[in-house]
Protein backbone atom coordinates (compact mmCIF):
# COMPACT_ATOMS: atom_id res chain seq x y z
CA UNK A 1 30.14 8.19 10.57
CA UNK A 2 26.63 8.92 10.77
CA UNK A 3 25.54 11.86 12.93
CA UNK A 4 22.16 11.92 14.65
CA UNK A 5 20.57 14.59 12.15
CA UNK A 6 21.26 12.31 9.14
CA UNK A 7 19.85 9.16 11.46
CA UNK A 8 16.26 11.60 11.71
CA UNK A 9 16.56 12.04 8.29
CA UNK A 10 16.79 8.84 7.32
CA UNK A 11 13.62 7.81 9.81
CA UNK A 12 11.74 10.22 7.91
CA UNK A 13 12.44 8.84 4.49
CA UNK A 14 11.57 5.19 5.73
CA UNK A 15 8.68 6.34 6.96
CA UNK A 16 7.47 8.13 3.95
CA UNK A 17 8.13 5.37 1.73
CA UNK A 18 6.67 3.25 4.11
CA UNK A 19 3.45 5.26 3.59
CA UNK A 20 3.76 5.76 0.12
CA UNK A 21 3.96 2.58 -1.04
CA UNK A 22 0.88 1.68 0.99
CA UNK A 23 -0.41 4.37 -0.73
CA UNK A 24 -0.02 3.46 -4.16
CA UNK A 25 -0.47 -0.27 -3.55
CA UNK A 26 -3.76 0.45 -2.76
CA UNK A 27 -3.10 -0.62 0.68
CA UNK A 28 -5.38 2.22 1.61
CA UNK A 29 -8.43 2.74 0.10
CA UNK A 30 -9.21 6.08 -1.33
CA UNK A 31 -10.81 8.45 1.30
CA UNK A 32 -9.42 6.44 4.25
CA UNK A 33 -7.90 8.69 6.84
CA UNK A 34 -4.15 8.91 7.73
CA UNK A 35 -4.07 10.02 11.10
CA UNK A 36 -0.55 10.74 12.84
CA UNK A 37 -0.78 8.88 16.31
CA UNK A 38 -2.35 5.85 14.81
CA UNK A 39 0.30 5.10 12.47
CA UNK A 40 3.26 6.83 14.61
CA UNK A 41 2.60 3.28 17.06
CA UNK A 42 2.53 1.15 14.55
CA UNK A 43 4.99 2.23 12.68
CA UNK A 44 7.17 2.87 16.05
CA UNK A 45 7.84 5.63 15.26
CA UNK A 46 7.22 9.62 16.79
CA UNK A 47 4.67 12.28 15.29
CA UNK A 48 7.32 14.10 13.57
CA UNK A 49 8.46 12.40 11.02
CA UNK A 50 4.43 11.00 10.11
CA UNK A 51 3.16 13.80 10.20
CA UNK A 52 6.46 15.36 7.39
CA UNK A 53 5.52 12.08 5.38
CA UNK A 54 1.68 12.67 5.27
CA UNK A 55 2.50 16.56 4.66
CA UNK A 56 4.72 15.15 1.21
CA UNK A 57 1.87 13.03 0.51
CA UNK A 58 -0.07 15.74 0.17
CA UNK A 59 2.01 17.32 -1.94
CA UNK A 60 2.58 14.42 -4.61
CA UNK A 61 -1.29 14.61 -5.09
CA UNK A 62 -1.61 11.48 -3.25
CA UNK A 63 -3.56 12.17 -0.35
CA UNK A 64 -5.51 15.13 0.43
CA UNK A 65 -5.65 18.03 3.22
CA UNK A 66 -8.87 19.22 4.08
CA UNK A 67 -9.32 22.20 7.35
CA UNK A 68 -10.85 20.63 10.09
CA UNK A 69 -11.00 16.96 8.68
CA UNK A 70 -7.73 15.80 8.44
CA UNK A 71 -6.22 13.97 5.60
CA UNK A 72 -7.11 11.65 3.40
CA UNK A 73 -6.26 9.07 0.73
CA UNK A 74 -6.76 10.54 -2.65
CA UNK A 75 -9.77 9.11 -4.57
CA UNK A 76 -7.79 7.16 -7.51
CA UNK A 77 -10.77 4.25 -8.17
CA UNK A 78 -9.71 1.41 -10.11
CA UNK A 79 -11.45 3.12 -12.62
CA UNK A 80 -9.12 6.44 -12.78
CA UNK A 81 -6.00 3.94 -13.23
CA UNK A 82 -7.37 2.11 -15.73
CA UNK A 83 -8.65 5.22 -17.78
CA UNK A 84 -5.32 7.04 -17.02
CA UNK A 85 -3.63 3.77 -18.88
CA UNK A 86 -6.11 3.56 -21.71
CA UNK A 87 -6.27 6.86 -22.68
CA UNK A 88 -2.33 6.53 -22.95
CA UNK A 89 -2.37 3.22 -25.32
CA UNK A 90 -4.73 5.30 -27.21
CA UNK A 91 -2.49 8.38 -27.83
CA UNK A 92 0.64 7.90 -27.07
CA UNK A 93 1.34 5.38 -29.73
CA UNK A 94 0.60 7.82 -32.06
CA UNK A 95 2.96 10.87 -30.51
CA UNK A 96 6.02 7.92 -30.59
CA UNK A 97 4.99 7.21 -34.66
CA UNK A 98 4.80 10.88 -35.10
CA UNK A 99 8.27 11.81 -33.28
CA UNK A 100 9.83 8.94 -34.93
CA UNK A 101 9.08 10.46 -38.08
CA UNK A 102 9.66 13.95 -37.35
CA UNK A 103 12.73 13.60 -34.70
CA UNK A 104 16.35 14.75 -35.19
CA UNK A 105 19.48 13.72 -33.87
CA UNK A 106 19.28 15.74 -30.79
CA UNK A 107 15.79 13.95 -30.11
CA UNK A 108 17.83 10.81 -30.35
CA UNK A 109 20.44 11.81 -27.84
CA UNK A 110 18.03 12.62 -25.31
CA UNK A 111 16.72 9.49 -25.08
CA UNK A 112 19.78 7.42 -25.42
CA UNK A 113 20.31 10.10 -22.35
CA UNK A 114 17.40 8.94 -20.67
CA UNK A 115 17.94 4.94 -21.06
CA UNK A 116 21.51 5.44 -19.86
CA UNK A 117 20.61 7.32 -16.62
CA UNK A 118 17.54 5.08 -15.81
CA UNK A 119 19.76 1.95 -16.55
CA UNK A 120 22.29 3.22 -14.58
CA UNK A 121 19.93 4.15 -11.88
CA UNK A 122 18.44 0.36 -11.43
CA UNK A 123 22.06 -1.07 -11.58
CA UNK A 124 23.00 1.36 -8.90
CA UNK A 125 19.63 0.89 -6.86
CA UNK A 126 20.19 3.04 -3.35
CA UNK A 127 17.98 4.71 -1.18
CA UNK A 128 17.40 7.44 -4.47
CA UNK A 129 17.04 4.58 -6.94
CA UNK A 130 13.22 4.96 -7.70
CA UNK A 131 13.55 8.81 -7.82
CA UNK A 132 16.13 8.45 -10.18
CA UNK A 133 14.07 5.64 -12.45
CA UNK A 134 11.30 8.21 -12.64
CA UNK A 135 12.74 11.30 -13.30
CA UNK A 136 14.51 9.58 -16.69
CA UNK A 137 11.15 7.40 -17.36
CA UNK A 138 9.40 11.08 -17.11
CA UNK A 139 12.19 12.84 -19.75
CA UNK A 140 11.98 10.01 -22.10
CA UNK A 141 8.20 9.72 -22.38
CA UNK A 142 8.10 13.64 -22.34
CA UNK A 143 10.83 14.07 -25.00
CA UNK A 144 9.35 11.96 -27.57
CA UNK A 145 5.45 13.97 -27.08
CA UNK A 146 7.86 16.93 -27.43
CA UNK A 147 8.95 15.80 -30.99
CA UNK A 148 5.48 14.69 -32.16
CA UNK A 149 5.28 18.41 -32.34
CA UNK A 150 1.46 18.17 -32.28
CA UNK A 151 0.17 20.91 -29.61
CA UNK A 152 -3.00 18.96 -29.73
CA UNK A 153 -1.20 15.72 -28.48
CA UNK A 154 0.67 17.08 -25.73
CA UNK A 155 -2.35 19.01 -24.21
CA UNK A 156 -4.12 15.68 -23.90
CA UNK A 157 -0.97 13.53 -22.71
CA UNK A 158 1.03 15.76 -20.72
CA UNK A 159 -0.94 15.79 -17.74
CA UNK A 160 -1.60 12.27 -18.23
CA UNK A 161 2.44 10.54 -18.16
CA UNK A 162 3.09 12.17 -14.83
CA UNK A 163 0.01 11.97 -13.39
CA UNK A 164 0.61 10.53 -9.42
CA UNK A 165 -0.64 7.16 -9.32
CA UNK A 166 1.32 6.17 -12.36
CA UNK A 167 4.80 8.19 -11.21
CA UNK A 168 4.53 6.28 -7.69
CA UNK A 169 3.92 3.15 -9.60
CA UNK A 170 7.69 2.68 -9.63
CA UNK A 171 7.81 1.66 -5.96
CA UNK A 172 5.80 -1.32 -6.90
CA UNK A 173 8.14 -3.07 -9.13
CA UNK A 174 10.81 -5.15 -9.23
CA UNK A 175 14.25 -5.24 -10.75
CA UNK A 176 13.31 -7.37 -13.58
CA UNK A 177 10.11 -5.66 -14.00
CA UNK A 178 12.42 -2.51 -15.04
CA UNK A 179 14.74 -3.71 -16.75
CA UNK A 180 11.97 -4.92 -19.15
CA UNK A 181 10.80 -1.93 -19.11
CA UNK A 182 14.33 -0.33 -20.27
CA UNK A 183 14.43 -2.61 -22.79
CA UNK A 184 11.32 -1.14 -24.37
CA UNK A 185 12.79 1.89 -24.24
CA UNK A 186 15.50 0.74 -26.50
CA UNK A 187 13.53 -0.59 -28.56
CA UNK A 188 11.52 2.41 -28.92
CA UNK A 189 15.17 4.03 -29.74
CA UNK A 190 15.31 1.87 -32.50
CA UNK A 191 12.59 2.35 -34.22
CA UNK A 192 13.27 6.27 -33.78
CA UNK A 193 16.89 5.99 -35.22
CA UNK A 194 15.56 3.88 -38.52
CA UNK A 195 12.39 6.66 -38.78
CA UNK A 196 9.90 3.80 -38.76
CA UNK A 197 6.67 5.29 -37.26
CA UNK A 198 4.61 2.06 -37.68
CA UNK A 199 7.75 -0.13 -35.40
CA UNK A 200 7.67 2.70 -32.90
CA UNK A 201 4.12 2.80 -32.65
CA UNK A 202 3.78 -0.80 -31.97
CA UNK A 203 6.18 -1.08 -29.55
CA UNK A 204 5.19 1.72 -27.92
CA UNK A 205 1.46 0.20 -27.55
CA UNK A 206 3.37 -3.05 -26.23
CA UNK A 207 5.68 -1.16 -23.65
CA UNK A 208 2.04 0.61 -22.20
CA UNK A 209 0.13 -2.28 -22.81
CA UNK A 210 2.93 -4.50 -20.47
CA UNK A 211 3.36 -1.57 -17.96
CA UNK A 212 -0.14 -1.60 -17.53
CA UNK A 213 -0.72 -5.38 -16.64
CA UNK A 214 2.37 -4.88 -14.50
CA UNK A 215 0.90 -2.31 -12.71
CA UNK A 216 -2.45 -3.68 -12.14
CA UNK A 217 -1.01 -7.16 -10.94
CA UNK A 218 1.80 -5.43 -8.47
CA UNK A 219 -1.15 -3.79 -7.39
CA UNK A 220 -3.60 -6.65 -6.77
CA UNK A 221 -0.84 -8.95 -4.96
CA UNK A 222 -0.04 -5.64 -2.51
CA UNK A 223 -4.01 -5.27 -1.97
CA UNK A 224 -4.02 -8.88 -1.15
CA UNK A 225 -1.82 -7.96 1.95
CA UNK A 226 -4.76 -6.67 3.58
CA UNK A 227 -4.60 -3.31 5.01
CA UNK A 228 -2.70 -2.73 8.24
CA UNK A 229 -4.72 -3.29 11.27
């Protein structure tokens, strides 16, 4: 049975998700403010738990807290997002030819690792679902700059694959949507297991290249919700 504390908790998560996915959508253009009471009465909601949702907000680097003037959304242009993508078609093809030429076995397992936890995690789906997605998306993408081993690589890119916009984009798609994704990620497996750097940098280019159109057309049908009055 559910007890009242878990019930509050529970109003805060739906709230911040709420907020985050307006967020992300682009449902808010960058520098609007987020004020508490506002959005507490439309949301129907009390202070409290808007005011613990902006506060995580804040802390994903998707809004911003400024003394004395409140907060705001974080400035992501269309412009950042589509650098953010194009910078990774340019270089991260490259780190997935590199590791598949330079991985090992134990490379191999930790993405096969990956897959299985983010496949499990979208057959499962659940209120931790997207969390879940992300955090073996993150190790998978991560793993394979790790066995590039180019120091050069990863100071460009690692910044770049976890970079805020792009983590939250996961509360934009749908189940198909990442299950095609997963499939790249196979794919990309593949390649790495036969040590073909040329398949794994293709399909790499394809699985950014796809994400990215995904992205930007989640992103325009959210936008073309209007913004909340």
């Amino acid at each position: 049975m559910e007890t009242g504390a878990s019930k509050v908790e529970r109003g805060k998560d739906k709230v911040y998700e709420v907020l985050r996915q307006r967020v992300v959508g682009g449902r808010y253009k960058p520098g609007t403010q987020l004020k508490e009471e506002p959005l507490a009465r439309e949301l129907g909601v009390s202070r409290t738990p808007v005011r613990t949702a902006l506060r995580r907000l804040v802390e994903e680097g998707l809004a911003t807290a400024d003394a004395g003037q409140g907060i705001h959304v974080a400035a992501w242009s269309e412009w950042d997002i589509e650098e953010t993508f194009q910078l990774r078609m340019l270089l991260e093809p490259y780190a997935a030819s590199l590791a598949a030429e330079r991985g090992d076995e134990e490379m191999l397992k930790i993405l096969k690792d990956s897959n299985d936890r983010m496949a499990s995690a979208i057959r499962d789906g659940g209120p931790n679902s997207v969390e879940k997605i992300q955090a073996a998306n993150s190790t998978f993408h991560r793993t394979i700059l790790d066995y590039s081993a180019s120091p050069r690589l990863r100071a460009m890119l690692e910044t770049i694959i976890d970079m805020p916009i792009i983590v939250r984009s996961f509360h934009l798609y749908e189940r198909a949507q990442l299950e095609q994704s997963l499939h790249h990620h196979q794919d990309l497996v593949l390649a790495m297991e036969a040590k073909d750097g040329e398949l794994a940098r293709q399909v790499m280019r394809l699985h950014l290249r796809m994400s990215y159109h995904r992205f930007m057309k989640r992103r325009s049908e959210y936008q073309g919700l209007g913004a909340p009055g």
